[in-house]
N, C-alpha and C. Protein backbone atom coordinates (compact mmCIF):
# COMPACT_ATOMS: atom_id res chain seq x y z
N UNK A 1 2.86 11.34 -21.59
CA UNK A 1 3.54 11.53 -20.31
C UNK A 1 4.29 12.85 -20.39
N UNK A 2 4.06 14.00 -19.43
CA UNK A 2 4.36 15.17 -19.26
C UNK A 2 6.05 14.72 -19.20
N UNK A 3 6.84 15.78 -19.24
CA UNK A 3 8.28 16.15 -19.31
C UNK A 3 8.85 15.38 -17.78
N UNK A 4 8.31 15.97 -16.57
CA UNK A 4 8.34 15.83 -14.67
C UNK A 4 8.19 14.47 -14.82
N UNK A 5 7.22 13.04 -15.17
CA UNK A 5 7.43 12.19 -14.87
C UNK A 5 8.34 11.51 -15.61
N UNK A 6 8.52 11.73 -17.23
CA UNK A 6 9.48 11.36 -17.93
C UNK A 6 10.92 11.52 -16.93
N UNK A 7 11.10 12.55 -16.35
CA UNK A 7 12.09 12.68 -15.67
C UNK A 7 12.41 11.90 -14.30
N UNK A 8 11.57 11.78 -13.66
CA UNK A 8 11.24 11.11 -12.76
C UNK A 8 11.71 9.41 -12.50
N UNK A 9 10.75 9.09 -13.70
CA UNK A 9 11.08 7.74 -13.85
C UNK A 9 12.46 7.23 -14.27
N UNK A 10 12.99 8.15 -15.38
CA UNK A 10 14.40 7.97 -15.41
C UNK A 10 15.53 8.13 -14.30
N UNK A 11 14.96 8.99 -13.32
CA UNK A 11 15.85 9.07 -12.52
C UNK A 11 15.75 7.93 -11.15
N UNK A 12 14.88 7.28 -11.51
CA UNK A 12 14.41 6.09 -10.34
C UNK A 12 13.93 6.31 -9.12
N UNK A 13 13.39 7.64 -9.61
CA UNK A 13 12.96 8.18 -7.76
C UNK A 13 12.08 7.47 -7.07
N UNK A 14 11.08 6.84 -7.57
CA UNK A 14 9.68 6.02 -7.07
C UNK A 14 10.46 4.61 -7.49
N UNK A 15 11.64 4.20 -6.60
CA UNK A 15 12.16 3.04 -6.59
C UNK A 15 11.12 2.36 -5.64
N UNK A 16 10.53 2.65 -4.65
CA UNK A 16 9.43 1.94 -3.79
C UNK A 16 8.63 1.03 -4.78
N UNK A 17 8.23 2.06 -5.49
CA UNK A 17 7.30 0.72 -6.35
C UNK A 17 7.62 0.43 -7.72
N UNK A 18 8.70 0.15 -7.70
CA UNK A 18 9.28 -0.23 -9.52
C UNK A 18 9.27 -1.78 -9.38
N UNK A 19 8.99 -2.59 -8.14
CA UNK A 19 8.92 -4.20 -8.64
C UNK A 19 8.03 -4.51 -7.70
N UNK A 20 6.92 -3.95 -6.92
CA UNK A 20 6.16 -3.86 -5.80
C UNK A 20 5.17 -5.00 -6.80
N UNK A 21 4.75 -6.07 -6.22
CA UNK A 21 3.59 -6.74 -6.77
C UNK A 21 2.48 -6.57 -5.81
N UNK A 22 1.36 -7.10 -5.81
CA UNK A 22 0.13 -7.01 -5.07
C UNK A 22 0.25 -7.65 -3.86
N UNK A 23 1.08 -9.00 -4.04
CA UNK A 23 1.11 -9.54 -2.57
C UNK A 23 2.48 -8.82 -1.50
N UNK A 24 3.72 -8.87 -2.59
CA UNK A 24 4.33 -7.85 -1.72
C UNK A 24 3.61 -6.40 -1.04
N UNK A 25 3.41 -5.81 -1.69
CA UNK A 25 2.66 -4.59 -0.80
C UNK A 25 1.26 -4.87 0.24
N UNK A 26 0.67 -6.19 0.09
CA UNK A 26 -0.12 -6.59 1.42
C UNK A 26 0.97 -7.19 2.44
N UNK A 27 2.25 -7.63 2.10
CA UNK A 27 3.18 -7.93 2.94
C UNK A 27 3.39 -6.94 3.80
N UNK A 28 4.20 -5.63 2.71
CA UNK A 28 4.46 -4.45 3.72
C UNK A 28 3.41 -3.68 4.48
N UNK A 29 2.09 -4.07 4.10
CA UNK A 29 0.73 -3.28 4.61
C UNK A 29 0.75 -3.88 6.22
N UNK A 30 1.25 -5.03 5.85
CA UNK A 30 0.55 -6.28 7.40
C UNK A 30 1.71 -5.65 8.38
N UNK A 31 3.00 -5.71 7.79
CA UNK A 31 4.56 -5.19 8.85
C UNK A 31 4.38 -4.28 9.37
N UNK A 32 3.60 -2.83 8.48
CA UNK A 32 3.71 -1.82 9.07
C UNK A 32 2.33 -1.15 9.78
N UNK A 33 1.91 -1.90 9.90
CA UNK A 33 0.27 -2.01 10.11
C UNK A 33 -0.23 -1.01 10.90
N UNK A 34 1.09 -0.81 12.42
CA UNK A 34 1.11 0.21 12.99
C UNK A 34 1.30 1.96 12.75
N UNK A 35 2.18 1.76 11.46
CA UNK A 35 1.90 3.04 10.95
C UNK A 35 1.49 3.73 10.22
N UNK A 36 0.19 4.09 10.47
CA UNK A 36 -0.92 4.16 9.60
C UNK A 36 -0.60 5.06 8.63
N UNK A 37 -0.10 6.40 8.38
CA UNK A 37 0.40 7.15 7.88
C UNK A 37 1.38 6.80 6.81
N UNK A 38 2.38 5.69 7.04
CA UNK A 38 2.82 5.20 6.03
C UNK A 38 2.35 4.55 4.78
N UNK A 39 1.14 3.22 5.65
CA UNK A 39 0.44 2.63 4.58
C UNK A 39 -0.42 2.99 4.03
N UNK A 40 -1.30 3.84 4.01
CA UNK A 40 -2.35 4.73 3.65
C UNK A 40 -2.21 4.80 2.37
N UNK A 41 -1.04 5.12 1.30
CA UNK A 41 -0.75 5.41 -0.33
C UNK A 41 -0.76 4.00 -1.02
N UNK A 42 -0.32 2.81 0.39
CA UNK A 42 -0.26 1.75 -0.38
C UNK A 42 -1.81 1.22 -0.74
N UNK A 43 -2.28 1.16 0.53
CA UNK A 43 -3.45 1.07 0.50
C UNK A 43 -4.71 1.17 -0.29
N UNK A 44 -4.33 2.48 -0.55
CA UNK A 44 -5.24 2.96 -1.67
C UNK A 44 -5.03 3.13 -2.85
N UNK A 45 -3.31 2.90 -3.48
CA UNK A 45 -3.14 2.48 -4.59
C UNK A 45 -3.38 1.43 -5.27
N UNK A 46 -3.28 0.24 -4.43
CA UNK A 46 -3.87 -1.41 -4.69
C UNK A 46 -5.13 -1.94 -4.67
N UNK A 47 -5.61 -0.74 -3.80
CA UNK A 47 -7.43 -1.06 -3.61
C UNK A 47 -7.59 -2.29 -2.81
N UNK A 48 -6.89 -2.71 -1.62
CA UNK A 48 -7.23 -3.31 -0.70
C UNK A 48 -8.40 -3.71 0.28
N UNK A 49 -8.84 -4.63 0.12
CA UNK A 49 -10.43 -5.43 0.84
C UNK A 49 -9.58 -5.40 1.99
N UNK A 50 -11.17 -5.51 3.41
CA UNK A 50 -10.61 -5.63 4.72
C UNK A 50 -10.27 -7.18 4.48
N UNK A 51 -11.32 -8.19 4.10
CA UNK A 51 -11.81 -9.69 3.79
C UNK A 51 -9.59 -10.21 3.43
N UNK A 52 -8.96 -8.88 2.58
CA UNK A 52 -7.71 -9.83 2.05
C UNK A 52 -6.43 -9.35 3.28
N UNK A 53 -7.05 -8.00 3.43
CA UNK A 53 -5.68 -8.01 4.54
C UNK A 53 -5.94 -9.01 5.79
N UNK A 54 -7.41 -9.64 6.83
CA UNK A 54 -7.76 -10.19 7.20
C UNK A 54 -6.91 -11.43 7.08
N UNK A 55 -7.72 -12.42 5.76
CA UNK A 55 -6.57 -13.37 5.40
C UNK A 55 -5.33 -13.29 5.19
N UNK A 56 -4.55 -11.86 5.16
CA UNK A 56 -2.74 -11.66 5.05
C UNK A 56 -2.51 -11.98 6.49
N UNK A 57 -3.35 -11.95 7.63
CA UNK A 57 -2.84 -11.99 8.90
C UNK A 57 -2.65 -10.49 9.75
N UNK A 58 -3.45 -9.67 9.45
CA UNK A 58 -3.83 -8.60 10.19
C UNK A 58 -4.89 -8.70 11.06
N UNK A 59 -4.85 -8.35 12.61
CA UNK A 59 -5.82 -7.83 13.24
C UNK A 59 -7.29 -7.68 13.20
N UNK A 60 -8.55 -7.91 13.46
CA UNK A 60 -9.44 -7.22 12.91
C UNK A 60 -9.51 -5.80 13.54
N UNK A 61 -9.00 -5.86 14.68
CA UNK A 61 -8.97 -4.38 14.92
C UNK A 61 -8.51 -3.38 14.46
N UNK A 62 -7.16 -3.50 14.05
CA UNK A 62 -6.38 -2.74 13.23
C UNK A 62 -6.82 -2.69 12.00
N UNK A 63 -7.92 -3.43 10.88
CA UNK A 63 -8.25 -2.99 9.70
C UNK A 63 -9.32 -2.40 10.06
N UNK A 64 -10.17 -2.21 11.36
CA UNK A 64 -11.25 -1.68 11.33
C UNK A 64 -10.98 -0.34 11.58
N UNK A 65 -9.59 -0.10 11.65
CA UNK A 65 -9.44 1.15 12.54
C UNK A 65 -8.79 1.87 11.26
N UNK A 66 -8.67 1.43 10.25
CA UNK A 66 -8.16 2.18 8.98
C UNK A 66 -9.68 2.66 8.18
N UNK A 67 -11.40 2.04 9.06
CA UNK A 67 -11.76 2.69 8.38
C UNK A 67 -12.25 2.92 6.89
N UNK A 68 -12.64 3.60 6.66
CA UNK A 68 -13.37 4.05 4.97
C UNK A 68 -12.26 3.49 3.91
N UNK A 69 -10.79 3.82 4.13
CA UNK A 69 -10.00 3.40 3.44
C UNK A 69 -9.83 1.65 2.88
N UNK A 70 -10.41 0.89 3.29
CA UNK A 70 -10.51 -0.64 2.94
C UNK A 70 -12.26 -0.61 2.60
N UNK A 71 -12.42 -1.87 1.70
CA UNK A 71 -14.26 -1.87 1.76
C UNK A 71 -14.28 -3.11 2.08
C-alpha cells in the first residue's frame, strides 16, 4: 500500500464505506435510485445484478435505465 492511501485510511476519509456491507449499499442503491450519478460507484463496486436490486424493491424501469452498469 502506497504512502496516499496509508494516509488516507488513517485519516478516515472514505468513512462512506468503512462498515458498508452488501445489503446496506443495495439499501442505499434502492433510496437513491433517483440519483443516478450518486449510485453509479456503488454500483459498480459491489457488482450488482438487475435480478437483486429487482428483489431489493426497485423499479424495473429504473434498473433498466442504469443500463450496461447492472447484468
Amino acid at each position: 500500500m502506497g504512502k496516499a492511501k496509508r494516509r488516507n485510511l488513517k485519516q478516515e476519509i472514505n468513512d462512506k464505506f468503512k462498515y458498508m456491507t452488501r445489503e446496506s449499499a443495495l439499501n442505499t442503491v434502492i433510496k437513491n435510485i433517483d440519483h443516478k450519478n450518486e449510485i453509479i460507484d456503488t454500483i459498480t463496486l459491489f457488482g450488482f445484478t438487475a435480478e437483486e436490486m429487482l428483489e431489493a424493491g426497485a423499479e424495473y424501469e429504473d434498473v433498466m435505465a442504469l443500463g450496461g452498469l447492472v447484468s
